[in-house]
C-alpha atoms as a PDB file:
ATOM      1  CA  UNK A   1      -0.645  67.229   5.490  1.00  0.00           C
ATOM      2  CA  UNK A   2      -0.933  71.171   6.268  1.00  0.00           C
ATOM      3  CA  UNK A   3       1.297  73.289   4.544  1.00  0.00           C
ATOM      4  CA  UNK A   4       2.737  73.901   7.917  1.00  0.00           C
ATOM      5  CA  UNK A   5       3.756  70.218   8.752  1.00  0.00           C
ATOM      6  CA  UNK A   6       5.350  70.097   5.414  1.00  0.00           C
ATOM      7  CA  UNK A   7       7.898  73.693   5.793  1.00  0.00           C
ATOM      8  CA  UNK A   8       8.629  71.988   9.037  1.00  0.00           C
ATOM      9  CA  UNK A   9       9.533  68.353   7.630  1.00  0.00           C
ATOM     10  CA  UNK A  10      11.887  70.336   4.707  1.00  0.00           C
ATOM     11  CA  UNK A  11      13.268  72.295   7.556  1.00  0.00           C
ATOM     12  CA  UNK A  12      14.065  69.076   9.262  1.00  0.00           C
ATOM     13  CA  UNK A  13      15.862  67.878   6.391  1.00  0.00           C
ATOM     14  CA  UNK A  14      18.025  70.863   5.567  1.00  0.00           C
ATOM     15  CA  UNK A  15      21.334  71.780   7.303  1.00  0.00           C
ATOM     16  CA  UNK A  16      21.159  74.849   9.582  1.00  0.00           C
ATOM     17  CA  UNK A  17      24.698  75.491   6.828  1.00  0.00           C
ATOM     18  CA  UNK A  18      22.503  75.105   3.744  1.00  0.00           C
ATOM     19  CA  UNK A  19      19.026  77.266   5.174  1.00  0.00           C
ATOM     20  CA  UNK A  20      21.704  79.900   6.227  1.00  0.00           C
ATOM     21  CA  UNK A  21      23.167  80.047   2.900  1.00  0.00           C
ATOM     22  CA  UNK A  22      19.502  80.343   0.725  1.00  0.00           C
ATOM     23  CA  UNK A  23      18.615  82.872   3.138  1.00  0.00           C
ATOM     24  CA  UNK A  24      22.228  84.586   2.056  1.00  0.00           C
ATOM     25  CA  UNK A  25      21.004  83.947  -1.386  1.00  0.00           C
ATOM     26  CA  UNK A  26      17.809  85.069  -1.232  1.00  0.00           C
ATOM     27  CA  UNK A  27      18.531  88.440   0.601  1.00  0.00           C
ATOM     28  CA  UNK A  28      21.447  88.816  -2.539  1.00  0.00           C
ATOM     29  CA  UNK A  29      18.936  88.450  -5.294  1.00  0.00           C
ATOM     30  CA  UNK A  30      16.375  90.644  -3.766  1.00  0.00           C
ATOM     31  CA  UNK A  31      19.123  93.063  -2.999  1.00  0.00           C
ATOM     32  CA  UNK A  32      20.583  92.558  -7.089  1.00  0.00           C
ATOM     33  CA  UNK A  33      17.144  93.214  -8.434  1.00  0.00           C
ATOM     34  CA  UNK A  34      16.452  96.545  -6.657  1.00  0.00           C
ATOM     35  CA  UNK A  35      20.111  98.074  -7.532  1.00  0.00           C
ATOM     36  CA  UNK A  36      19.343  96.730 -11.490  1.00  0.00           C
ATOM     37  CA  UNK A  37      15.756  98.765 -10.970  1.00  0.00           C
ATOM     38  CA  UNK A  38      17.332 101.709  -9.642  1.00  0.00           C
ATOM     39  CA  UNK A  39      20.146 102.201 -12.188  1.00  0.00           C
ATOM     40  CA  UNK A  40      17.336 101.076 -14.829  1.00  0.00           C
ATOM     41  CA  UNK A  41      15.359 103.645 -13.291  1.00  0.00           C
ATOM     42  CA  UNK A  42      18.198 106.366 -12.893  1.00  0.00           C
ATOM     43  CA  UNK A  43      19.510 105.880 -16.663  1.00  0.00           C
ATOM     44  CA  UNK A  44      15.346 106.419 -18.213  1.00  0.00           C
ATOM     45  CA  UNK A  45      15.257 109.660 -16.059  1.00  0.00           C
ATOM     46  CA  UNK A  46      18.605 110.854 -17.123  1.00  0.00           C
ATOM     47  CA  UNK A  47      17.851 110.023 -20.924  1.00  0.00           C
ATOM     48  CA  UNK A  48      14.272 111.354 -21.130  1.00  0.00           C
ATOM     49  CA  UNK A  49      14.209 113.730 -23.342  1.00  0.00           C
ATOM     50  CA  UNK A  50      17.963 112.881 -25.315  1.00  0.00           C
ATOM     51  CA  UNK A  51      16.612 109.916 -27.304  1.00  0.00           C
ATOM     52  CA  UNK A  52      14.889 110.108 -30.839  1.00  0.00           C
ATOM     53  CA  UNK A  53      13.072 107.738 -32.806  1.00  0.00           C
ATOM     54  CA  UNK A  54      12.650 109.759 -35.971  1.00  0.00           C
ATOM     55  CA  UNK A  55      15.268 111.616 -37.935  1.00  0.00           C
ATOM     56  CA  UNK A  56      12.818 114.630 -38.358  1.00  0.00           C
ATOM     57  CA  UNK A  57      12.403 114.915 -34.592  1.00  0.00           C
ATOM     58  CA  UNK A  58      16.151 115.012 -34.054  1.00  0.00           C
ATOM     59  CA  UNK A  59      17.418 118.347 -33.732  1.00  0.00           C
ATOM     60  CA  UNK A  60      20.397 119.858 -36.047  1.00  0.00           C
ATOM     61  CA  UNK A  61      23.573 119.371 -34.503  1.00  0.00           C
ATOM     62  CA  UNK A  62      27.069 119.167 -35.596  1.00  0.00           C
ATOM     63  CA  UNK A  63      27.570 115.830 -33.925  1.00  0.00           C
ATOM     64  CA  UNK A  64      25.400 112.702 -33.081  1.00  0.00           C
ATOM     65  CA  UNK A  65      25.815 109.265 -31.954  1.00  0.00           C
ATOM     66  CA  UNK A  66      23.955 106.390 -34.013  1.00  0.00           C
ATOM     67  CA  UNK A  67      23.277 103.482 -31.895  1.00  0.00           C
ATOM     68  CA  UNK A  68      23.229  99.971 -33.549  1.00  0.00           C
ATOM     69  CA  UNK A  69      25.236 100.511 -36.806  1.00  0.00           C
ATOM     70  CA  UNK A  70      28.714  98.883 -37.884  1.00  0.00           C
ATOM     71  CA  UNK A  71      31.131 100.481 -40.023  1.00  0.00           C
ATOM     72  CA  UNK A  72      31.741  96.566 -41.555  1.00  0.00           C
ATOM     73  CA  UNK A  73      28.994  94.120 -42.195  1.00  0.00           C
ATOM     74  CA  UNK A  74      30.838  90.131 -42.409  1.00  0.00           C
ATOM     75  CA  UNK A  75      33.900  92.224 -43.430  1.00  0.00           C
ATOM     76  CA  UNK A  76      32.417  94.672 -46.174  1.00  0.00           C
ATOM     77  CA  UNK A  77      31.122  97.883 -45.738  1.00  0.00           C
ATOM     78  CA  UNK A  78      28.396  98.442 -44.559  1.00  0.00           C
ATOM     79  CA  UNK A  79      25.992 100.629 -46.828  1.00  0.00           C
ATOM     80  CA  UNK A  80      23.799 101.839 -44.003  1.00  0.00           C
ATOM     81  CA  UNK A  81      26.482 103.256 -42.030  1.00  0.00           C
ATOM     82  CA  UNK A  82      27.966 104.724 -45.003  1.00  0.00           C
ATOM     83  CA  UNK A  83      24.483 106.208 -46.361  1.00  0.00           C
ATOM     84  CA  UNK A  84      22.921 107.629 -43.570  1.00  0.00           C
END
């Protein structure tokens, strides 16, 4: 059996309802995953440049936000936050 014959024998068997609605589906997901590459893509342009890795490379400011620390740890301080 060709590949052919076969999309037109599961064609056969699906509802005109249900091929409507994965087409729907399809076109959503495709649609989904270029907004999520574009805001990905919009949020690494506007950051470039803001982001450090090392504390030398930061530069000396009054203020900073520290990404990924916790003032508590299970309920206790947590040293790291305090100490860095």
């Amino acid at each position: 059996m060709k590949f052919h014959e076969l999309s037109l024998k599961i064609k056969s068997l699906l509802p005109k309802v249900t091929r409507k609605r994965l087409q729907i589906l399809a076109v959503l997901v495709v649609c989904g995953t270029g907004f999520l590459y574009c805001v990905d893509s919009h949020v690494g342009s506007t950051a470039e440049g803001r982001i450090f890795d090392k504390v030398e490379d930061c530069p000396d400011v009054p203020v900073a936000v520290v990404l990924g620390t916790a003032k508590y740890y299970y309920g206790r301080d947590n040293l790291f936050y305090i100490y860095r």
